[in-house]
N, C-alpha and C. Protein backbone atom coordinates (compact mmCIF):
# COMPACT_ATOMS: atom_id res chain seq x y z
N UNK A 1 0.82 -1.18 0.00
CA UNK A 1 0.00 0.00 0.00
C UNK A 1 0.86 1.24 0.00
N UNK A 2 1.81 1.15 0.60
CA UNK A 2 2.72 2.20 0.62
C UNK A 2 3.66 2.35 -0.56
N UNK A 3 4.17 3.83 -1.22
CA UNK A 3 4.30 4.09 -2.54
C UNK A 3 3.45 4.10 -3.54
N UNK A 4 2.17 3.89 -3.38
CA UNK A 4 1.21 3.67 -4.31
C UNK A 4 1.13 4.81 -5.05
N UNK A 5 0.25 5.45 -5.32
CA UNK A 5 0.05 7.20 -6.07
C UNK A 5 -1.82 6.85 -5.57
N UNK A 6 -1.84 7.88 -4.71
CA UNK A 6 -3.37 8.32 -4.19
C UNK A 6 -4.25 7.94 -5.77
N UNK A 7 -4.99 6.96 -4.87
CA UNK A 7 -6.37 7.02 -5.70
C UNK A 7 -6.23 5.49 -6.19
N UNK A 8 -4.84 4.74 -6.11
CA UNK A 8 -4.54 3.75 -6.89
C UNK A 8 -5.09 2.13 -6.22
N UNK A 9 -5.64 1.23 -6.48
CA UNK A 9 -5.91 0.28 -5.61
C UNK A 9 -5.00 -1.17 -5.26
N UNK A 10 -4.80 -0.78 -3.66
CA UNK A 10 -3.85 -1.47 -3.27
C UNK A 10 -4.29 -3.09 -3.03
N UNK A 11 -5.51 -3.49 -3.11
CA UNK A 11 -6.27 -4.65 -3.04
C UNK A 11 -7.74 -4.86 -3.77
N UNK A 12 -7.59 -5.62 -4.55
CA UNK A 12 -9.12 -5.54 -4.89
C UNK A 12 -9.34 -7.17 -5.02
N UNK A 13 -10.28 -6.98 -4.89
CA UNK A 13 -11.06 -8.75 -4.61
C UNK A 13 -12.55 -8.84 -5.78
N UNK A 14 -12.79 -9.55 -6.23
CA UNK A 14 -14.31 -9.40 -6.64
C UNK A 14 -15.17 -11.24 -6.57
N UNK A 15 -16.39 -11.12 -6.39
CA UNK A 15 -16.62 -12.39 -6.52
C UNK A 15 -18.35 -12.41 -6.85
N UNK A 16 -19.00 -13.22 -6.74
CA UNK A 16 -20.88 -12.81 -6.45
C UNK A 16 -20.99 -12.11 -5.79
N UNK A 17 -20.77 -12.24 -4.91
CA UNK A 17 -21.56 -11.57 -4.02
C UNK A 17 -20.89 -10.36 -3.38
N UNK A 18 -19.57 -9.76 -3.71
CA UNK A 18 -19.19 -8.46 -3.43
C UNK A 18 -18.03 -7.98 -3.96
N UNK A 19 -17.60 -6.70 -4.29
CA UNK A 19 -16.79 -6.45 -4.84
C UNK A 19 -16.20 -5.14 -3.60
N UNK A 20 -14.91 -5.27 -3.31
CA UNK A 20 -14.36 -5.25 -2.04
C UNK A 20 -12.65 -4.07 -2.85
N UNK A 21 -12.79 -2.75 -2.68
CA UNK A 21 -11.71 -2.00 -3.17
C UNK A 21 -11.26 -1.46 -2.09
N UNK A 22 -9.76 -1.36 -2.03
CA UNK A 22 -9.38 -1.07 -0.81
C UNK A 22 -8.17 0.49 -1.92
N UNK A 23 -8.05 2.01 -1.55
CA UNK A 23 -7.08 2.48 -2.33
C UNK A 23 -6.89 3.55 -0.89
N UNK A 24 -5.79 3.77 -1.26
CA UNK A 24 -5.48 5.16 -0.42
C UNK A 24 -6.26 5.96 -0.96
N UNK A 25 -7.17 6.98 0.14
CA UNK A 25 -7.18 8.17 -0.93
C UNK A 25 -7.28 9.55 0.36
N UNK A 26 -6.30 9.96 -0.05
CA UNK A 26 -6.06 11.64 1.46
C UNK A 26 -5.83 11.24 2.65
N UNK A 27 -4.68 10.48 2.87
CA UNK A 27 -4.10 9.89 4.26
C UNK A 27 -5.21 8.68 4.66
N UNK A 28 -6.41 8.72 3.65
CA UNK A 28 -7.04 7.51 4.60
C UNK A 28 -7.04 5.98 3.80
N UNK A 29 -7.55 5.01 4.41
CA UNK A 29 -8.05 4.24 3.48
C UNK A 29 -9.46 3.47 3.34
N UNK A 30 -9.78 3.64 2.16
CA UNK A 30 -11.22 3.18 1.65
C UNK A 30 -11.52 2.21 1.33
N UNK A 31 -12.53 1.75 1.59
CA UNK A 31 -13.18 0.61 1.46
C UNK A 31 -14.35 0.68 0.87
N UNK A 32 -14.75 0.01 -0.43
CA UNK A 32 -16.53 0.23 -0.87
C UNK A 32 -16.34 -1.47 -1.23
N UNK A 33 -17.82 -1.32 -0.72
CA UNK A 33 -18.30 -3.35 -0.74
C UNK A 33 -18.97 -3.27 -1.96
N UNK A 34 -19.17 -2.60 -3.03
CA UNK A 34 -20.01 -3.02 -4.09
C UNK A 34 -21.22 -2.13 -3.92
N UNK A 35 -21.10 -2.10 -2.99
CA UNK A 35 -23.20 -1.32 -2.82
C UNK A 35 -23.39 -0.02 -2.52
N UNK A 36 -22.04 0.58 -2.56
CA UNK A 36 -21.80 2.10 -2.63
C UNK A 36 -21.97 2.30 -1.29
N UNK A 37 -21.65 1.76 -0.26
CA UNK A 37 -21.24 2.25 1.16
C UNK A 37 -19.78 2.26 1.32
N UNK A 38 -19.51 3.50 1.83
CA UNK A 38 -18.12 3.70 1.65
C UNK A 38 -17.62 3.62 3.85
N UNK A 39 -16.94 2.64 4.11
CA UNK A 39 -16.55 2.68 5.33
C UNK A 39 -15.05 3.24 5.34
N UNK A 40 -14.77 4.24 6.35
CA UNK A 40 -13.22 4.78 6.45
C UNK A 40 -12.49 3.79 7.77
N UNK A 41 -11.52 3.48 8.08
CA UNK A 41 -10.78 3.34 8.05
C UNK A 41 -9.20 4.21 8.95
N UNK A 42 -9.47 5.08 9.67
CA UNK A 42 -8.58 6.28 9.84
C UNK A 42 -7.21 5.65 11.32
N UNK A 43 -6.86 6.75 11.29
CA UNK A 43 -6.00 6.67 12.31
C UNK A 43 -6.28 6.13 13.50
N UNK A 44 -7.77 6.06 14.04
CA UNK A 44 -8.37 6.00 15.33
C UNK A 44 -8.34 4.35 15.27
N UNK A 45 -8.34 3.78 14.21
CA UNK A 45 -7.84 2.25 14.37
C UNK A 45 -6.48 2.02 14.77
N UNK A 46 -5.47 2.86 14.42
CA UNK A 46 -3.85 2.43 15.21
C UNK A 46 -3.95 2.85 16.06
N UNK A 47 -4.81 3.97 16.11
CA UNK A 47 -4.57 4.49 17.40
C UNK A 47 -5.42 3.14 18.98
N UNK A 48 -6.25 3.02 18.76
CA UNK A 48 -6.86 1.90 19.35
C UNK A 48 -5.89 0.47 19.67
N UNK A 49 -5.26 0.11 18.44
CA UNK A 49 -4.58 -0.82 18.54
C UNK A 49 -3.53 -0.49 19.29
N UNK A 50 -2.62 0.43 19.25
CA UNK A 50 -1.48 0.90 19.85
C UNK A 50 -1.94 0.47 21.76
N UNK A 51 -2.93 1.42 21.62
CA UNK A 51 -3.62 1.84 22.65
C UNK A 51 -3.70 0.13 23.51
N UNK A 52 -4.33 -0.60 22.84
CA UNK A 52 -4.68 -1.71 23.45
C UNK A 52 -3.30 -3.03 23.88
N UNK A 53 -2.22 -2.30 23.22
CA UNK A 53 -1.15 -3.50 22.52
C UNK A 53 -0.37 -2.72 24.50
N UNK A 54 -0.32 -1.47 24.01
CA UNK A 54 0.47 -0.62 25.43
C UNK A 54 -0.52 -0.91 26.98
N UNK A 55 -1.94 -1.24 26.76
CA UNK A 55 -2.42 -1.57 27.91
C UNK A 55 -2.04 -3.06 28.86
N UNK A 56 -2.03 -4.37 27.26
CA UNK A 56 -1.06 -5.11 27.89
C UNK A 56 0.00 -5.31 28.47
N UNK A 57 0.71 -4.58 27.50
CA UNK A 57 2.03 -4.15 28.64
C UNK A 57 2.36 -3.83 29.60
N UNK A 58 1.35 -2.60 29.85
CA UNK A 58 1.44 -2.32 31.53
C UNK A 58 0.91 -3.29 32.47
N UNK A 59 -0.12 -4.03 31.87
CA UNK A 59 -0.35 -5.26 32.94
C UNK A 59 0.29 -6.00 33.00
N UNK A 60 1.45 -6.28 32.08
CA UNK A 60 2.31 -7.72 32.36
C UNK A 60 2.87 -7.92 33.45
N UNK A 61 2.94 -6.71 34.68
CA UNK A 61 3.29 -6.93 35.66
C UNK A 61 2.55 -7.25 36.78
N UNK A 62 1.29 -7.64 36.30
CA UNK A 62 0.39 -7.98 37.12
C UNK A 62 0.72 -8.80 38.28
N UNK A 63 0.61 -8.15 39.58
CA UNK A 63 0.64 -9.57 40.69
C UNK A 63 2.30 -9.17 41.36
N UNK A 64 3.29 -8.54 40.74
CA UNK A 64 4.33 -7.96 41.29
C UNK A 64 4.60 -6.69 41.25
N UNK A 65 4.53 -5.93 42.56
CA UNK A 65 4.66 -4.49 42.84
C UNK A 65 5.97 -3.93 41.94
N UNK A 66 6.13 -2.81 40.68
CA UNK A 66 6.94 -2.46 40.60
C UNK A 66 7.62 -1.46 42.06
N UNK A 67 8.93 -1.50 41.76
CA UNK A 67 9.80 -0.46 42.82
C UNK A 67 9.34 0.70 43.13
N UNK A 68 8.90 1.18 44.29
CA UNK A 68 8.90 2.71 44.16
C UNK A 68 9.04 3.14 45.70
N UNK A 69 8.97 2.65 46.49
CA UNK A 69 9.62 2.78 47.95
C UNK A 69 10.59 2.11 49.02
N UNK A 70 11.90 1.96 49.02
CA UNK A 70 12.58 1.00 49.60
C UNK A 70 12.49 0.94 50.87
N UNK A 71 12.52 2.43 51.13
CA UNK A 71 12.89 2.46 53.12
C UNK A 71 11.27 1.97 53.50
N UNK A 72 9.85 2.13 52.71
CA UNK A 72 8.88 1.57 52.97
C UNK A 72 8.81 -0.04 52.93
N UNK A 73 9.51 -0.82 52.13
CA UNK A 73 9.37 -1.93 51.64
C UNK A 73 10.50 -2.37 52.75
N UNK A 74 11.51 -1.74 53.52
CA UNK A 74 12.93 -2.17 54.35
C UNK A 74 12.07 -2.42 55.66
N UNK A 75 11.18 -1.69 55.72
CA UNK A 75 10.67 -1.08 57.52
C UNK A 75 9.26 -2.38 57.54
N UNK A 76 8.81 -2.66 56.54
CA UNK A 76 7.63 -3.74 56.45
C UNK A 76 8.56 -4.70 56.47
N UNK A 77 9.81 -5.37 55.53
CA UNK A 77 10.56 -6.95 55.82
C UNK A 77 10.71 -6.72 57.14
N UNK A 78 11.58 -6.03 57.38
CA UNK A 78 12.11 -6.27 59.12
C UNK A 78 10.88 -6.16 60.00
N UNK A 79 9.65 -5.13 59.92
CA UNK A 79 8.83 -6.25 60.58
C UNK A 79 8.08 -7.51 60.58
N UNK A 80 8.52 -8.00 59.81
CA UNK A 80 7.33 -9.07 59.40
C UNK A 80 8.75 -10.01 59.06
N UNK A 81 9.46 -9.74 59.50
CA UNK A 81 11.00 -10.94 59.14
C UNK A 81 10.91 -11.26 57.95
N UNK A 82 10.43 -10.50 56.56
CA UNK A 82 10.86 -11.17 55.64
C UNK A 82 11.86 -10.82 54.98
N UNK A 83 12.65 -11.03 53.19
CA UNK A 83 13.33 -10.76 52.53
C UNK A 83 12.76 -10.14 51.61
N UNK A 84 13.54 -8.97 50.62
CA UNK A 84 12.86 -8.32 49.63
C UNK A 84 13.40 -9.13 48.52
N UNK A 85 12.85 -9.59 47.53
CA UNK A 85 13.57 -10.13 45.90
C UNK A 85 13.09 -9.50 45.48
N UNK A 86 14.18 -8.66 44.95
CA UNK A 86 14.15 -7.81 43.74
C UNK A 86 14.38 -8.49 42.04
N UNK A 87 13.48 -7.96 41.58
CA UNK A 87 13.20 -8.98 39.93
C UNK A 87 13.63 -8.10 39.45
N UNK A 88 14.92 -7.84 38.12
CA UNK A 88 15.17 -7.00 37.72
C UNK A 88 15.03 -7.76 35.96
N UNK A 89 14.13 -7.00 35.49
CA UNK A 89 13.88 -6.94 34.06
C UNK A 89 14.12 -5.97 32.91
N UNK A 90 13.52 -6.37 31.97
CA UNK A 90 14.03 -5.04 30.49
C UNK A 90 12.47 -5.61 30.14
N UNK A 91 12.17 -4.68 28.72
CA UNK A 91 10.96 -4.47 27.89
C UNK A 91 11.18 -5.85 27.01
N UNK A 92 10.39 -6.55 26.47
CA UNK A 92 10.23 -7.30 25.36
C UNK A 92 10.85 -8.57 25.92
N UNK A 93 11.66 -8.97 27.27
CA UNK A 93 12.43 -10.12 27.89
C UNK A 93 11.25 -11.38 28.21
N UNK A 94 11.69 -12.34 26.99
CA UNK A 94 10.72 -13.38 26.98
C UNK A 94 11.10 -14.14 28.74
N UNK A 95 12.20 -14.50 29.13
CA UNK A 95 12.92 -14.95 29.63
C UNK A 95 12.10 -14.45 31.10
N UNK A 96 12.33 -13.05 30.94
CA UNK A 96 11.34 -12.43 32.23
C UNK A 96 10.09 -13.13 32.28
N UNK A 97 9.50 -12.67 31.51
CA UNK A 97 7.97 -13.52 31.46
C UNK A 97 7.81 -15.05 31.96
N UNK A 98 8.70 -15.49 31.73
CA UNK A 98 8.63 -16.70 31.88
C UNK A 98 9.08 -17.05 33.94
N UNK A 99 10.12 -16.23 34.19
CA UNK A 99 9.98 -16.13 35.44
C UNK A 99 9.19 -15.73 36.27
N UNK A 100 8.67 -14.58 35.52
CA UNK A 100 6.95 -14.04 36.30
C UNK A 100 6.60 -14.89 36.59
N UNK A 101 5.97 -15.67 35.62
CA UNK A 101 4.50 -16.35 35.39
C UNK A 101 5.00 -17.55 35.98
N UNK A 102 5.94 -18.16 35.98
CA UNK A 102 6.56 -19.73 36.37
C UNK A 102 6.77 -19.66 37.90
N UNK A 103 7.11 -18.98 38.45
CA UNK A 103 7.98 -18.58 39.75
C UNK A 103 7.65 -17.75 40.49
N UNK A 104 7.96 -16.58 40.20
CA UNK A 104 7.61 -15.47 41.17
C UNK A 104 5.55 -15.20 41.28
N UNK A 105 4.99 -15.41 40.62
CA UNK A 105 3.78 -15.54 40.80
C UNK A 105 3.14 -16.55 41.49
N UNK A 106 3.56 -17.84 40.98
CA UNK A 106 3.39 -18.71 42.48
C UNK A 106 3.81 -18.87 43.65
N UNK A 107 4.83 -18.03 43.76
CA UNK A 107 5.50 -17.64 45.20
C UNK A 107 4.62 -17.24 45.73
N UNK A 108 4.15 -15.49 45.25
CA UNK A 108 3.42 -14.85 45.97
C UNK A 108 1.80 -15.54 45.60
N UNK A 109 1.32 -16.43 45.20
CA UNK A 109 0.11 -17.21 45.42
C UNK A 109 0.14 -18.02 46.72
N UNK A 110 1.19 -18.73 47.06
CA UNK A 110 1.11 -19.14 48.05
C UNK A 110 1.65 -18.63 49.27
N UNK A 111 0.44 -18.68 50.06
CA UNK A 111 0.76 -18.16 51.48
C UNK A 111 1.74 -18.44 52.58
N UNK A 112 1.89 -19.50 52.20
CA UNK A 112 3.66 -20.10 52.93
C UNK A 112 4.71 -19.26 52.55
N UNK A 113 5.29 -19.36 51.12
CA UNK A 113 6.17 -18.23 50.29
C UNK A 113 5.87 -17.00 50.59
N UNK A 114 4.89 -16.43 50.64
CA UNK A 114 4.23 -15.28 50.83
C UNK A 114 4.78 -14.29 51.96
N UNK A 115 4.49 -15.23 52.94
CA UNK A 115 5.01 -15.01 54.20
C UNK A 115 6.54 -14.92 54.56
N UNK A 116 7.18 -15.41 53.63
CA UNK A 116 8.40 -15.09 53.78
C UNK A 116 8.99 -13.82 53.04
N UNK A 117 8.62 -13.36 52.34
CA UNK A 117 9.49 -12.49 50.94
C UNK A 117 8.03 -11.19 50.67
N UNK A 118 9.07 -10.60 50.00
CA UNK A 118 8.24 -8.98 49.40
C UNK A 118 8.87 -8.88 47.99
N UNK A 119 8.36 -8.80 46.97
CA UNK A 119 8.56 -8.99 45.51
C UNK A 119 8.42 -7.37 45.41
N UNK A 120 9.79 -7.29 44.68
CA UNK A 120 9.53 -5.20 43.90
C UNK A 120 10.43 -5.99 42.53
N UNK A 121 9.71 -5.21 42.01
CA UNK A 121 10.37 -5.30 40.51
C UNK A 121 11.36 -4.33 39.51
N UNK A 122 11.81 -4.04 38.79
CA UNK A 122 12.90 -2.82 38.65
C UNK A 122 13.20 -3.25 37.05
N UNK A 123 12.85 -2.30 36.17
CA UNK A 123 13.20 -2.36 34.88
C UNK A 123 14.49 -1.77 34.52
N UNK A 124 15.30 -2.55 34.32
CA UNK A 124 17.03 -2.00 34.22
C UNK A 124 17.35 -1.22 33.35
N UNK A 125 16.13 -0.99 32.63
CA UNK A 125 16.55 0.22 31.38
C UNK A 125 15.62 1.86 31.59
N UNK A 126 14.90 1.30 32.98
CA UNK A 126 13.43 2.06 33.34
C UNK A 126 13.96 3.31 33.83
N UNK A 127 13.24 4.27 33.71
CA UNK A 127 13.70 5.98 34.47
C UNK A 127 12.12 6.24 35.24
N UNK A 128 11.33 5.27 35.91
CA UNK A 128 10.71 4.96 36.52
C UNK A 128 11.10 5.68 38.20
N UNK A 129 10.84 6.43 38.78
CA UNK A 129 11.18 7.11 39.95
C UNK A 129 11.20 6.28 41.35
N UNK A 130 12.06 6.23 41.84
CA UNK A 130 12.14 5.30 43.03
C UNK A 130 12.56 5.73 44.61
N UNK A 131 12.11 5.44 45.75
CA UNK A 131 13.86 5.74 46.52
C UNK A 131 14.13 4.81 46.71
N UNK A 132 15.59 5.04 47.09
CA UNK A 132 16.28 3.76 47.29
C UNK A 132 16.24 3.56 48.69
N UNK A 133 17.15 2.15 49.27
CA UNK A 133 17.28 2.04 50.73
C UNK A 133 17.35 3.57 51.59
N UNK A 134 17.88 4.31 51.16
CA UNK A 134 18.48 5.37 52.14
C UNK A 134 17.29 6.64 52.09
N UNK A 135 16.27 6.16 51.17
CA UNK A 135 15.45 6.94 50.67
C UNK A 135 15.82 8.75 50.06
N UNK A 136 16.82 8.27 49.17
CA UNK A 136 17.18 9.32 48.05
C UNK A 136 16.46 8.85 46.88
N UNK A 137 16.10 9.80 46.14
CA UNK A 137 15.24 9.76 44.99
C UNK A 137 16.39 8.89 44.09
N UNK A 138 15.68 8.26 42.96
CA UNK A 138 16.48 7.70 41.90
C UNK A 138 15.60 7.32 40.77
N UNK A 139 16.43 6.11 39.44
CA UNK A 139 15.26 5.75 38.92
C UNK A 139 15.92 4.16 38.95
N UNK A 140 14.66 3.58 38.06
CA UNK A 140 15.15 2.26 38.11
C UNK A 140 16.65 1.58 37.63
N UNK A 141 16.90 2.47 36.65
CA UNK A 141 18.32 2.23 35.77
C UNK A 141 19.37 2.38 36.85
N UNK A 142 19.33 3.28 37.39
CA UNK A 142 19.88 3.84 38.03
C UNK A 142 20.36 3.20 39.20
N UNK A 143 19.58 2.22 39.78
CA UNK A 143 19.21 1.36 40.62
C UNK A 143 19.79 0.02 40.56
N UNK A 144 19.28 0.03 39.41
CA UNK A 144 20.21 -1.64 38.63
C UNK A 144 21.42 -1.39 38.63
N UNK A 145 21.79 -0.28 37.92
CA UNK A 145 23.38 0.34 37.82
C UNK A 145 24.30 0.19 39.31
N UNK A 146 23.77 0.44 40.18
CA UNK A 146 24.02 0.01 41.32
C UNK A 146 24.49 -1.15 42.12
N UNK A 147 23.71 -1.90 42.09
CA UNK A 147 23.80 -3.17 42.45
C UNK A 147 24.63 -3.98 41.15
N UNK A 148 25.01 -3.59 40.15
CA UNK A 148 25.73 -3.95 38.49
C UNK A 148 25.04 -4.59 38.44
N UNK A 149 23.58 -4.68 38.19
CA UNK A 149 23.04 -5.88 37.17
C UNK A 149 22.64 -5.05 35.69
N UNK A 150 23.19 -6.08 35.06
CA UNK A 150 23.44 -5.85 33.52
C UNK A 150 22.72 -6.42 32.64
N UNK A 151 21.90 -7.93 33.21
CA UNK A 151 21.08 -8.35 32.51
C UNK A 151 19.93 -9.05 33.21
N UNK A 152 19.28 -9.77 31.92
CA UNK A 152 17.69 -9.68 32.53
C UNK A 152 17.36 -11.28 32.13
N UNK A 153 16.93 -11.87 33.07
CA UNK A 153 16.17 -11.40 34.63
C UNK A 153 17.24 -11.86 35.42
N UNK A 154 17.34 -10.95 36.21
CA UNK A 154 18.22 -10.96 37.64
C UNK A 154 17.21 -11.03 38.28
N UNK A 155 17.79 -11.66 40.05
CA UNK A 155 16.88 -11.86 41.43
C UNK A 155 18.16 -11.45 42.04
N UNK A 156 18.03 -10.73 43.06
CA UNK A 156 18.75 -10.15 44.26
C UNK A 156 17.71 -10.49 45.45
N UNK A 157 18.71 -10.71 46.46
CA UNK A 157 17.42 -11.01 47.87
C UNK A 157 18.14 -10.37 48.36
N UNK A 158 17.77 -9.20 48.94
CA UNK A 158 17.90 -7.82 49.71
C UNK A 158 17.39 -8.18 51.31
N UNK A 159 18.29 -7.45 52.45
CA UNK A 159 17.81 -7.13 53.84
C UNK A 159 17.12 -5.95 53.20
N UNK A 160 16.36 -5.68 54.80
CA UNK A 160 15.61 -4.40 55.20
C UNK A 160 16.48 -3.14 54.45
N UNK A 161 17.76 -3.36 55.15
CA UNK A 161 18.70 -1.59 54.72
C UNK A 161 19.14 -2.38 53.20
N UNK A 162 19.24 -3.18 52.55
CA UNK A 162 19.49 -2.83 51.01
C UNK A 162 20.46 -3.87 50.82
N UNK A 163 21.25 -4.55 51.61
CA UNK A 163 22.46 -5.36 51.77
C UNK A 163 21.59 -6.86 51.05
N UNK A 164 22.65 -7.37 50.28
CA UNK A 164 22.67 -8.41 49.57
C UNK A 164 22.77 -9.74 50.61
N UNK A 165 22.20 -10.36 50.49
CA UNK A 165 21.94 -11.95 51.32
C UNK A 165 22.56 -12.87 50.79
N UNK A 166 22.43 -12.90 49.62
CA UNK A 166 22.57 -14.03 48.97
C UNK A 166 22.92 -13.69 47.46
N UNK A 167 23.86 -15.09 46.47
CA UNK A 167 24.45 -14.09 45.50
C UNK A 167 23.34 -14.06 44.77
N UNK A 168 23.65 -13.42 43.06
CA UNK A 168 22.36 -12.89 42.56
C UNK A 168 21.76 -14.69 41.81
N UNK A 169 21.24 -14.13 41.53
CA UNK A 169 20.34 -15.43 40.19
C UNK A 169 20.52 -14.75 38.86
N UNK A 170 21.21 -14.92 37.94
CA UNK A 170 21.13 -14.70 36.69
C UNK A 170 21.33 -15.29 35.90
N UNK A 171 20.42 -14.68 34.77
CA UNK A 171 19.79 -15.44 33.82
C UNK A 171 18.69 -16.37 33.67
N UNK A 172 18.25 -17.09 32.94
CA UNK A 172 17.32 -18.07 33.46
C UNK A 172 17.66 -19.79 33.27
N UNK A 173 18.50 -19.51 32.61
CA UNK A 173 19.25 -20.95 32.61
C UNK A 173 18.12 -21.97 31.82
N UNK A 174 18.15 -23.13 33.20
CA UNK A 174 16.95 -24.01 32.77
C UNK A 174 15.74 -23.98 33.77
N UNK A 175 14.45 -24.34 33.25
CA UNK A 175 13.61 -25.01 33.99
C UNK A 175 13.61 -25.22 34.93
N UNK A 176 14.72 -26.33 34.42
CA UNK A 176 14.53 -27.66 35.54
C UNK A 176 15.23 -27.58 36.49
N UNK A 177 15.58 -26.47 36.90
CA UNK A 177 16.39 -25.95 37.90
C UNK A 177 16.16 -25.06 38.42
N UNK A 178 15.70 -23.44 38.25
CA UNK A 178 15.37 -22.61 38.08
C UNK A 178 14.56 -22.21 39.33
N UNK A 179 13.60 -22.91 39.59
CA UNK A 179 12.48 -22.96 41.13
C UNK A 179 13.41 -23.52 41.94
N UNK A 180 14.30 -24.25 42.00
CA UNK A 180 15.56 -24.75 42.68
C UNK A 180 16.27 -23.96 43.06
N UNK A 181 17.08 -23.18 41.84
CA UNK A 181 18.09 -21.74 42.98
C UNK A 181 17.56 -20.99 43.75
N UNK A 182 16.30 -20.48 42.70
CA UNK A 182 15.63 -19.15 43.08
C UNK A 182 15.36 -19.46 45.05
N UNK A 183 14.98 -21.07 45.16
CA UNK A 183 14.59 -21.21 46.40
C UNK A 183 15.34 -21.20 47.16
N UNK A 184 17.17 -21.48 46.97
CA UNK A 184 17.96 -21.75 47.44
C UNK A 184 18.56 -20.07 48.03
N UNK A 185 18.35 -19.14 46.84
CA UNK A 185 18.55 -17.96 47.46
C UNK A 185 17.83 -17.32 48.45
N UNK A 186 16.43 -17.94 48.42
CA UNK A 186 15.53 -17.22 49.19
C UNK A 186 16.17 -17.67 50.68
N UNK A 187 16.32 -18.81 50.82
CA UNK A 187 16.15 -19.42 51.69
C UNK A 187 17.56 -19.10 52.59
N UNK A 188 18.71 -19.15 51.95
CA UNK A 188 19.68 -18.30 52.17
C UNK A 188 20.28 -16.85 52.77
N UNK A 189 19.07 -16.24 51.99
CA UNK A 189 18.67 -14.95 52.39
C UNK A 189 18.42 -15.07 53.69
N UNK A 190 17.00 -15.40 54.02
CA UNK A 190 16.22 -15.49 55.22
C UNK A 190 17.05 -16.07 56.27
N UNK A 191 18.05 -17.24 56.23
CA UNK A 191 18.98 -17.78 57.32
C UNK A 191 19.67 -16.16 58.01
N UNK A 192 20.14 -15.84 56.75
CA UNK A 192 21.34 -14.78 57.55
C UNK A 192 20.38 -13.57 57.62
N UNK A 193 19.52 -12.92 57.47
CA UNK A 193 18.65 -11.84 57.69
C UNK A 193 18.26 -12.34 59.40
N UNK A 194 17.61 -13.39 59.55
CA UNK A 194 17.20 -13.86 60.77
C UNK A 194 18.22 -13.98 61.73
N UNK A 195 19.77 -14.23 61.81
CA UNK A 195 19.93 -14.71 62.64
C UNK A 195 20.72 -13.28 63.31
């Protein structure tokens, strides 16, 4: 459709029962079914789609708090004795998704796991506004930059003040292992936070 010369038809179909022209014509595109109803076609369709494609996105984090208060999230573990895991992701990371949805979502489904840990999430490329442990403003990049995680998906299991427990989890490796470290860090974490 694109390069065409206005007016020119970029699809046409015909058969019994309808004859179906599709041409550019003045930024839009037209459509007549044969019976002289002319339906448009305009921007308000990408725009919709865009619209709907970006609403998923923001839900993909459904079920895990992104980052946005540490010394709030430090002062709730230490009372409640748990650990913070921090999920550190990027945009388009199949790999992430797959830890969401595999792992960290059934963590926080179950109330056993639950009870142990506080899930914040942190997009390593994000300028997403945060504070950190010490509660100085920052953003997420900024954040990751910090702690050097460089790629995605990282798990860090954080104390209350910000200190590392346990080493990180990176990458996603395999499967069949995978609910295995992640647990091994948690659990790690929580020994030396507790004692």
């Amino acid at each position: 459709m694109f390069g065409l010369p206005k007016g020119q038809p970029a699809f046409a179909r015909s058969d019994d029962q309808a004859r179906i022209h599709v041409s550019w014509v003045k930024g839009r595109v037209m459509r007549t079914d044969g019976r002289g109803g002319q339906r448009t076609a305009t921007l308000r369709a990408l725009i919709l789609a865009c619209t709907i494609a970006l609403t998923a996105a923001a839900h993909a984090t459904d079920g895990i708090t992104p980052a946005r208060d540490f010394p709030a999230d430090g002062r709730e573990a230490r009372e409640t004795q748990r650990v913070i895991v921090v999920f550190f992701t990027t945009a388009g990371c199949l790999w992430c998704e797959r830890v969401r949805a595999e792992y960290l979502k059934p963590l926080l489904a179950n109330p056993d796991d639950s009870a142990r840990i506080i899930v914040r999430e942190i997009d390593i490329d994000g300028r997403d506004a945060l504070a950190d442990f010490a509660g100085a403003a920052t953003t997420h990049a900024s954040f990751a930059s910090r702690y050097e995680v460089r790629f995605a998906p990282t798990v860090l299991v954080l104390g209350p003040g910000g200190e590392q427990l346990a080493p990180p989890l990176v990458g996603f490796g395999t499967a069949d292992y995978y609910g295995y470290y992640l647990g091994e860090r948690i659990d790690a974490g929580l020994a030396k936070f507790r004692r």
